[in-house]
PDB file of N, CA and C in Angstrom:
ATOM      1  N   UNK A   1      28.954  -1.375  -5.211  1.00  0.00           N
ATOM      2  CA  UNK A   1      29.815  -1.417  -6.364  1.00  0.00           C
ATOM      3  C   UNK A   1      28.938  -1.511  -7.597  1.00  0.00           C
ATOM      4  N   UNK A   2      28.756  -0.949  -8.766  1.00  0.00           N
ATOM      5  CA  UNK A   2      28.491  -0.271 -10.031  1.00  0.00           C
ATOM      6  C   UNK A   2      29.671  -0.901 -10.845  1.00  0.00           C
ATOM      7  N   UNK A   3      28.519  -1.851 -11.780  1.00  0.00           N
ATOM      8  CA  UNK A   3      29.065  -2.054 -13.583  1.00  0.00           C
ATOM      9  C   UNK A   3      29.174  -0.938 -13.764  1.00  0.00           C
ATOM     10  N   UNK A   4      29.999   0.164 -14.381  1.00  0.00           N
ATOM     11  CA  UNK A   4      29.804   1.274 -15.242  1.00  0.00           C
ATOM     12  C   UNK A   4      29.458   0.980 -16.578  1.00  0.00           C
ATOM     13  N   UNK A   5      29.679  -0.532 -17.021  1.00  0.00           N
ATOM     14  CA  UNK A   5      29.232  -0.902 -18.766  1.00  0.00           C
ATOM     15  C   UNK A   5      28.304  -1.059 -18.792  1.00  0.00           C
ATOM     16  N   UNK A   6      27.391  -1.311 -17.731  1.00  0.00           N
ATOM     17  CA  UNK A   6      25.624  -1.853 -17.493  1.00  0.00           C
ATOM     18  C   UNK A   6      25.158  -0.402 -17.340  1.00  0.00           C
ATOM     19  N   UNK A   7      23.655  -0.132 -17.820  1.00  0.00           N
ATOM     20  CA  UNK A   7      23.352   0.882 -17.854  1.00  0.00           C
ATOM     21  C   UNK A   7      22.369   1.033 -17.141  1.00  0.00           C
ATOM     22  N   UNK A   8      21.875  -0.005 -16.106  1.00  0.00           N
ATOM     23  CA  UNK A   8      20.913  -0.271 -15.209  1.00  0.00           C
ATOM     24  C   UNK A   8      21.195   0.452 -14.486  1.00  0.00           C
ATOM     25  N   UNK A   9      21.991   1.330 -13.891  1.00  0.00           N
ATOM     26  CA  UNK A   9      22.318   1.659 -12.636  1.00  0.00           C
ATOM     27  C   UNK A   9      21.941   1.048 -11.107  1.00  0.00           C
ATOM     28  N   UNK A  10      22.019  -0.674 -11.278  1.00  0.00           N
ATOM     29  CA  UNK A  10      21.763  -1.407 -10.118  1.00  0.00           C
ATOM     30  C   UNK A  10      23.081  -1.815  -9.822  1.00  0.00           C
ATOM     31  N   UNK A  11      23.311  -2.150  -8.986  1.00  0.00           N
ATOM     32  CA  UNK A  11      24.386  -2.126  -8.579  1.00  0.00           C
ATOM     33  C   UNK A  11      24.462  -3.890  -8.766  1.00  0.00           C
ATOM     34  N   UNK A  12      26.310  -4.302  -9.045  1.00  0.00           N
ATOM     35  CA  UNK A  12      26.780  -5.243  -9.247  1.00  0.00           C
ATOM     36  C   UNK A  12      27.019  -5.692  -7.440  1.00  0.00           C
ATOM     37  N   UNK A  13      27.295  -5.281  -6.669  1.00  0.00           N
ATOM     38  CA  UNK A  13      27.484  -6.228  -5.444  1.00  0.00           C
ATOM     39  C   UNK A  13      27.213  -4.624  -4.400  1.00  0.00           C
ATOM     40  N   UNK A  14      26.377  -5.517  -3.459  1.00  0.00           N
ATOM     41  CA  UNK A  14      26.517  -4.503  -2.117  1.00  0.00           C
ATOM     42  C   UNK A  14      26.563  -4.957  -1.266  1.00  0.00           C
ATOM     43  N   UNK A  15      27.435  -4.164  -0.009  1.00  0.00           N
ATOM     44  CA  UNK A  15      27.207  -4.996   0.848  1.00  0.00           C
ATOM     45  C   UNK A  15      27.364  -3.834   2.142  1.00  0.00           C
ATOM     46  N   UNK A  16      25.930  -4.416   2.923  1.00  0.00           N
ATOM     47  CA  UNK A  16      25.279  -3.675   3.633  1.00  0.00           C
ATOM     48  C   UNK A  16      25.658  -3.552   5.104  1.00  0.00           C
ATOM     49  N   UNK A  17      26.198  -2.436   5.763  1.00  0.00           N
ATOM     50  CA  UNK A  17      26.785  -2.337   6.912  1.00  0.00           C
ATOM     51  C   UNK A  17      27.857  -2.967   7.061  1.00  0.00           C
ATOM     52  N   UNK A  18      29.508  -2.488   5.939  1.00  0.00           N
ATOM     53  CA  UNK A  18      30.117  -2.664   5.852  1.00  0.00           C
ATOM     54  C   UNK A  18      31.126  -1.634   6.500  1.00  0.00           C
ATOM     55  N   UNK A  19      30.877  -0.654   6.995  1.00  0.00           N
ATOM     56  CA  UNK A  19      31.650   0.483   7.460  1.00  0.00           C
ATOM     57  C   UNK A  19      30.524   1.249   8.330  1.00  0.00           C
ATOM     58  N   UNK A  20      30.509   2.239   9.372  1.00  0.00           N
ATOM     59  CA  UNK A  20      30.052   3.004  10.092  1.00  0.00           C
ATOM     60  C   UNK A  20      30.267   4.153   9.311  1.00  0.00           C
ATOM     61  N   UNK A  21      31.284   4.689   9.097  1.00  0.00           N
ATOM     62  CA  UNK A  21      31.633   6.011   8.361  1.00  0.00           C
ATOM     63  C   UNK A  21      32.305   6.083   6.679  1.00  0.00           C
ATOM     64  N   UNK A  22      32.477   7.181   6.471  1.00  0.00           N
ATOM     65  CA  UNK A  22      32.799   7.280   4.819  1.00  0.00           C
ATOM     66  C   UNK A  22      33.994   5.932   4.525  1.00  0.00           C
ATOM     67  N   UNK A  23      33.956   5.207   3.686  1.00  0.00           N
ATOM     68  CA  UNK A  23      34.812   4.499   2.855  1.00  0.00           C
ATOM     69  C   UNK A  23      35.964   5.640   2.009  1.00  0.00           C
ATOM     70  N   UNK A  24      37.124   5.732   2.767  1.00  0.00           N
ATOM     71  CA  UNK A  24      38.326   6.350   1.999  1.00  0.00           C
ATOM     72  C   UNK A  24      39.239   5.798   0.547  1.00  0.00           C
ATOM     73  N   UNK A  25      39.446   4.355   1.243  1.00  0.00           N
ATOM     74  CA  UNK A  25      40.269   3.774   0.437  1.00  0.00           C
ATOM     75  C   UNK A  25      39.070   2.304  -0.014  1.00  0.00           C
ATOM     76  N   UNK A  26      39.699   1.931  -0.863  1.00  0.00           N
ATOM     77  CA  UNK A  26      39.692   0.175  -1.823  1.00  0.00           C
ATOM     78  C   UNK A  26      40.239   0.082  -2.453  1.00  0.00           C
ATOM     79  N   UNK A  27      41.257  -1.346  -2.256  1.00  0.00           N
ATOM     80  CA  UNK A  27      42.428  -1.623  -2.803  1.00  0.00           C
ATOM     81  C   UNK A  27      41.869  -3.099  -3.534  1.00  0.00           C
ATOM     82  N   UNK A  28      41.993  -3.372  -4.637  1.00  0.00           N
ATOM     83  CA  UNK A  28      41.546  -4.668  -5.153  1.00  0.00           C
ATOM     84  C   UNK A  28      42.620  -5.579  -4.722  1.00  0.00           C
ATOM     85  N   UNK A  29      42.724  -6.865  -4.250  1.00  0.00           N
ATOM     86  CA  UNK A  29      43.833  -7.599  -4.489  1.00  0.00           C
ATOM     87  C   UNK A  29      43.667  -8.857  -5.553  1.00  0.00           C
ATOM     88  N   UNK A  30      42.389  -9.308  -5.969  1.00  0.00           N
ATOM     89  CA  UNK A  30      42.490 -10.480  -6.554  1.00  0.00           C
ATOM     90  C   UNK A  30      41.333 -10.195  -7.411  1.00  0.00           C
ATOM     91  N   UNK A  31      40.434 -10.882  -8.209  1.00  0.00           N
ATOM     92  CA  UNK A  31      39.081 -10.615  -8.823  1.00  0.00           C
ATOM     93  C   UNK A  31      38.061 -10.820  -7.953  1.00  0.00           C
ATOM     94  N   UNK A  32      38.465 -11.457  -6.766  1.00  0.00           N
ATOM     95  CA  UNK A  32      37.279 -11.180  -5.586  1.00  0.00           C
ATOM     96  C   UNK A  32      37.764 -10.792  -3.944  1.00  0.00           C
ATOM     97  N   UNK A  33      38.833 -10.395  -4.212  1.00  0.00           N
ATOM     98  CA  UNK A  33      39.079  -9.836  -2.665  1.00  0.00           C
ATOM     99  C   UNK A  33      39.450  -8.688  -3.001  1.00  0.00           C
ATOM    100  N   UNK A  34      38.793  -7.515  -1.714  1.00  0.00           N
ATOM    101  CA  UNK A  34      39.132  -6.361  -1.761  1.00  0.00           C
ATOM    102  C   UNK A  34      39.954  -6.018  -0.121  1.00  0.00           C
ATOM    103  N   UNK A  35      40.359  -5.031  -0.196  1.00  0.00           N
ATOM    104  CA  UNK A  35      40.640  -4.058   1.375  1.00  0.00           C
ATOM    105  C   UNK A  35      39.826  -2.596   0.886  1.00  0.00           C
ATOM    106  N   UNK A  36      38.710  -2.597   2.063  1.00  0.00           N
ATOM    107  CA  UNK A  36      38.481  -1.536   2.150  1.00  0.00           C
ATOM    108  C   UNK A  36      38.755  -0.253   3.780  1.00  0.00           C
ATOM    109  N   UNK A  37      39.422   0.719   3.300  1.00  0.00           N
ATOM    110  CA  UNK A  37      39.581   1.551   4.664  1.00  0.00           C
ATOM    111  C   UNK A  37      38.528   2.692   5.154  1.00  0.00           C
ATOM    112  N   UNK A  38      37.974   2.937   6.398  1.00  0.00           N
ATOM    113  CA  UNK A  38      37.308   3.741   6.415  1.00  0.00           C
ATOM    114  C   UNK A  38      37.524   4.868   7.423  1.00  0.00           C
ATOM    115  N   UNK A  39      36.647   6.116   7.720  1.00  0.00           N
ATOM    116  CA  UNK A  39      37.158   7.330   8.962  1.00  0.00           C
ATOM    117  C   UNK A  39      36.116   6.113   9.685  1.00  0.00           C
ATOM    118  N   UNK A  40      35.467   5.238  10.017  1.00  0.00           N
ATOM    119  CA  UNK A  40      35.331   4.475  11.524  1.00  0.00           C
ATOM    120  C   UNK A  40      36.142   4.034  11.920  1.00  0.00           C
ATOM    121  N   UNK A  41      37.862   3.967  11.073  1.00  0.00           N
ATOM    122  CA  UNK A  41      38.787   3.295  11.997  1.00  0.00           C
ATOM    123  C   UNK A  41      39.062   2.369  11.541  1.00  0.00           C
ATOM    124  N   UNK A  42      38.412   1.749  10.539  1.00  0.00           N
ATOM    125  CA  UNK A  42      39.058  -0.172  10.246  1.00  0.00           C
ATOM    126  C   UNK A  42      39.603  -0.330   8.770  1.00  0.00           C
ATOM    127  N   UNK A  43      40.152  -1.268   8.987  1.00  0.00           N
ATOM    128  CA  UNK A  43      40.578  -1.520   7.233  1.00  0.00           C
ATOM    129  C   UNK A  43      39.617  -3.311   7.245  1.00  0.00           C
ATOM    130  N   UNK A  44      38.988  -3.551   6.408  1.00  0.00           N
ATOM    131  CA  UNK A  44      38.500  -4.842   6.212  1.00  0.00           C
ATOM    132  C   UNK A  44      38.693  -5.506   4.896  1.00  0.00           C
ATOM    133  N   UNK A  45      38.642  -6.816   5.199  1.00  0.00           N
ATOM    134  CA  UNK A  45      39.470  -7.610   3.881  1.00  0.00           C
ATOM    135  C   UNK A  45      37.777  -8.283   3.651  1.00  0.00           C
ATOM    136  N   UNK A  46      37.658  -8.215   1.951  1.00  0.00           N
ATOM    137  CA  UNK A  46      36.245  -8.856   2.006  1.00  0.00           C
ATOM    138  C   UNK A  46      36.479  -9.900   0.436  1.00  0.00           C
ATOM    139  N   UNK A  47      35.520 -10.707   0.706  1.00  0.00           N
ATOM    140  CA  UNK A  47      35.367 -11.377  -0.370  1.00  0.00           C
ATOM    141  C   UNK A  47      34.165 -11.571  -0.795  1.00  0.00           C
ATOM    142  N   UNK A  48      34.058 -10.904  -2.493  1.00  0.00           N
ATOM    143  CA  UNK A  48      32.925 -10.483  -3.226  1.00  0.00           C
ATOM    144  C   UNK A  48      32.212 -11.137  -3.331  1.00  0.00           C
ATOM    145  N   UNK A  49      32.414 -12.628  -3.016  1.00  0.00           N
ATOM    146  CA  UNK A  49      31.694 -13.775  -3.415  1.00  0.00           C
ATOM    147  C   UNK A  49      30.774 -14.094  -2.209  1.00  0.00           C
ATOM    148  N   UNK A  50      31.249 -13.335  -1.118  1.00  0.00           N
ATOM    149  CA  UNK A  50      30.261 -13.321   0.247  1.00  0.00           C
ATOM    150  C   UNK A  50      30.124 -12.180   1.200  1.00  0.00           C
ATOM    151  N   UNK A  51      29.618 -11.919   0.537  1.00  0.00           N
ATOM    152  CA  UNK A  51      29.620  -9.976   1.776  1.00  0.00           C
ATOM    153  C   UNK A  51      28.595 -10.011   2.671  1.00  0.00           C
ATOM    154  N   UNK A  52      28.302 -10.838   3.059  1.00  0.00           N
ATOM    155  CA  UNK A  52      27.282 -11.196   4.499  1.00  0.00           C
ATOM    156  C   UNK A  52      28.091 -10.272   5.650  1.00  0.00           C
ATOM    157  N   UNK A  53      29.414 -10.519   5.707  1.00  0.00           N
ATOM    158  CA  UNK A  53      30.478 -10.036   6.624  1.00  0.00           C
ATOM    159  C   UNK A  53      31.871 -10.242   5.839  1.00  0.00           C
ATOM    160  N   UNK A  54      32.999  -9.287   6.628  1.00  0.00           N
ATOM    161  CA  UNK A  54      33.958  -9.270   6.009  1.00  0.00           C
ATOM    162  C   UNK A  54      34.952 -10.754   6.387  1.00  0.00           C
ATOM    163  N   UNK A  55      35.808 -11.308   5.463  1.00  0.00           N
ATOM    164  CA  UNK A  55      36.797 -12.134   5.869  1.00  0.00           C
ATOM    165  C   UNK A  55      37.766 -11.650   7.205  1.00  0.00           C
ATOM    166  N   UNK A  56      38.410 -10.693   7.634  1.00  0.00           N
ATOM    167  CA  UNK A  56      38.823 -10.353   8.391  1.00  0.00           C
ATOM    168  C   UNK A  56      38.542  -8.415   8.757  1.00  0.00           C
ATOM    169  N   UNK A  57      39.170  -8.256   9.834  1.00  0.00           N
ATOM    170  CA  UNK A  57      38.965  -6.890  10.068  1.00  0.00           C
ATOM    171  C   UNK A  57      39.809  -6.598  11.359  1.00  0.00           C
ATOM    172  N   UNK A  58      40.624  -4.741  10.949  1.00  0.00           N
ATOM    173  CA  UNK A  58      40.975  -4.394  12.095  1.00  0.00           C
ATOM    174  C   UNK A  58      40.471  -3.260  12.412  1.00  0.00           C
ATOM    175  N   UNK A  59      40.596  -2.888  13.494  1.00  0.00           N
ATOM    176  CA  UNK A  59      40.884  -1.656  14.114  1.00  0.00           C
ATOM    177  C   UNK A  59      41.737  -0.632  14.132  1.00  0.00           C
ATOM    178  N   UNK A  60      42.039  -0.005  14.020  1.00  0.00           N
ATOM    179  CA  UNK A  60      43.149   1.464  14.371  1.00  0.00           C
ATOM    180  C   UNK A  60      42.954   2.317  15.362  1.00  0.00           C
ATOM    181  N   UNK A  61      43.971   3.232  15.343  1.00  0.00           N
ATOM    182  CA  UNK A  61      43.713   4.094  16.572  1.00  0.00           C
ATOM    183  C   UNK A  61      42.907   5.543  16.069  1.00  0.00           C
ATOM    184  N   UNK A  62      43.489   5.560  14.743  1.00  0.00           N
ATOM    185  CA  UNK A  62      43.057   7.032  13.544  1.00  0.00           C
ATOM    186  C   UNK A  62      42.142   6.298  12.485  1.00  0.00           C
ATOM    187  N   UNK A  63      41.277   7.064  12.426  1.00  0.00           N
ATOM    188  CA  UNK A  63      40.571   7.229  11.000  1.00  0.00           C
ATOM    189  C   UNK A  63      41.577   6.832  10.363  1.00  0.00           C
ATOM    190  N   UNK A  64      40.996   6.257   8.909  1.00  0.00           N
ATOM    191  CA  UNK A  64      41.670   5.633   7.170  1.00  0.00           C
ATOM    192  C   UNK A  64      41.310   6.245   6.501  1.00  0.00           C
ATOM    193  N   UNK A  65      42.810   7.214   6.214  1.00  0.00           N
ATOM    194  CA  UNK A  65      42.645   8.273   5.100  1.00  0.00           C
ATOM    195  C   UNK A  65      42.662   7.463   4.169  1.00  0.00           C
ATOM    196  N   UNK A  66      43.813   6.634   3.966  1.00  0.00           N
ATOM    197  CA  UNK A  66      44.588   5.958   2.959  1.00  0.00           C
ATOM    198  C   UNK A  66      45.727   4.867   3.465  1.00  0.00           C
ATOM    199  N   UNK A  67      46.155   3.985   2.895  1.00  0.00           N
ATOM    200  CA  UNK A  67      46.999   2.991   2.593  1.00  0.00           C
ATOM    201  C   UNK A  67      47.318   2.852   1.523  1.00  0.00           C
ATOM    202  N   UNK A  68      48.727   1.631   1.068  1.00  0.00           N
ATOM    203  CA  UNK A  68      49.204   1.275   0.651  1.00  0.00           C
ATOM    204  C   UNK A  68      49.479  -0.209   0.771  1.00  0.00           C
ATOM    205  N   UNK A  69      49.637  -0.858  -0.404  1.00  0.00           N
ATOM    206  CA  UNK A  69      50.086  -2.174  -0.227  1.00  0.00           C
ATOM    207  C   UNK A  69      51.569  -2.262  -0.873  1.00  0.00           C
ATOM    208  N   UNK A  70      52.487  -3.439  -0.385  1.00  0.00           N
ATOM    209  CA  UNK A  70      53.841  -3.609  -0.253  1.00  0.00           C
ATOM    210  C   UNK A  70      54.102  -5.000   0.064  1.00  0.00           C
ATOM    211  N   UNK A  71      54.393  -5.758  -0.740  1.00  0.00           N
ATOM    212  CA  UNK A  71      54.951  -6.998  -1.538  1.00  0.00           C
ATOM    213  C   UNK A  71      56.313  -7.616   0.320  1.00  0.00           C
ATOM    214  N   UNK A  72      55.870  -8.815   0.420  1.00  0.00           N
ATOM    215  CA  UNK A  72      56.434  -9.256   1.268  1.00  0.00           C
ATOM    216  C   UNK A  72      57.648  -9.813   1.085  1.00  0.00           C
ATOM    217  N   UNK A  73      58.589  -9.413   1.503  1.00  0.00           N
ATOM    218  CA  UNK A  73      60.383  -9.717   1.015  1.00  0.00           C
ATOM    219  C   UNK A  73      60.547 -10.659   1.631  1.00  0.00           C
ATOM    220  N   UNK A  74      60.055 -11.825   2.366  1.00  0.00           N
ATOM    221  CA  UNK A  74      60.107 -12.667   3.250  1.00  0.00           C
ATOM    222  C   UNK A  74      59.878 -13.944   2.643  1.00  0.00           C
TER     223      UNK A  74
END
């Protein structure tokens, strides 16, 4: 992840062996949690403040073209 206002072109957070294959989707949910989806199959929930590993993670049966998020009526 890239400041685009910084002109360093170093990157603001990385985090290394976070996916096997291309990253499709990232969905922000908070100022430090993301969902990211990828074609290896998983969607992972991470928090920016520790990308050692993700907070949670799944599996699928298909590659992650894309998602959506949707507000819990419950």
């Amino acid at each position: 992840m890239f400041d685009i206002q910084d002109n360093t072109n170093q990157a603001a957070i990385t985090i290394n062996a976070g996916h096997a294959d291309n990253i499709k989707k990232v969905s922000y949910l908070s100022e430090h949690m993301i969902l990211s989806g990828s074609a290896d199959r998983t969607v992972k929930l991470w928090d920016l403040r520790h990308t050692e590993a993700p907070v949670s993670s799944i599996t699928l049966e298909k590659p992650v073209e894309d998602f959506c998020m949707r507000a819990n009526t419950q």
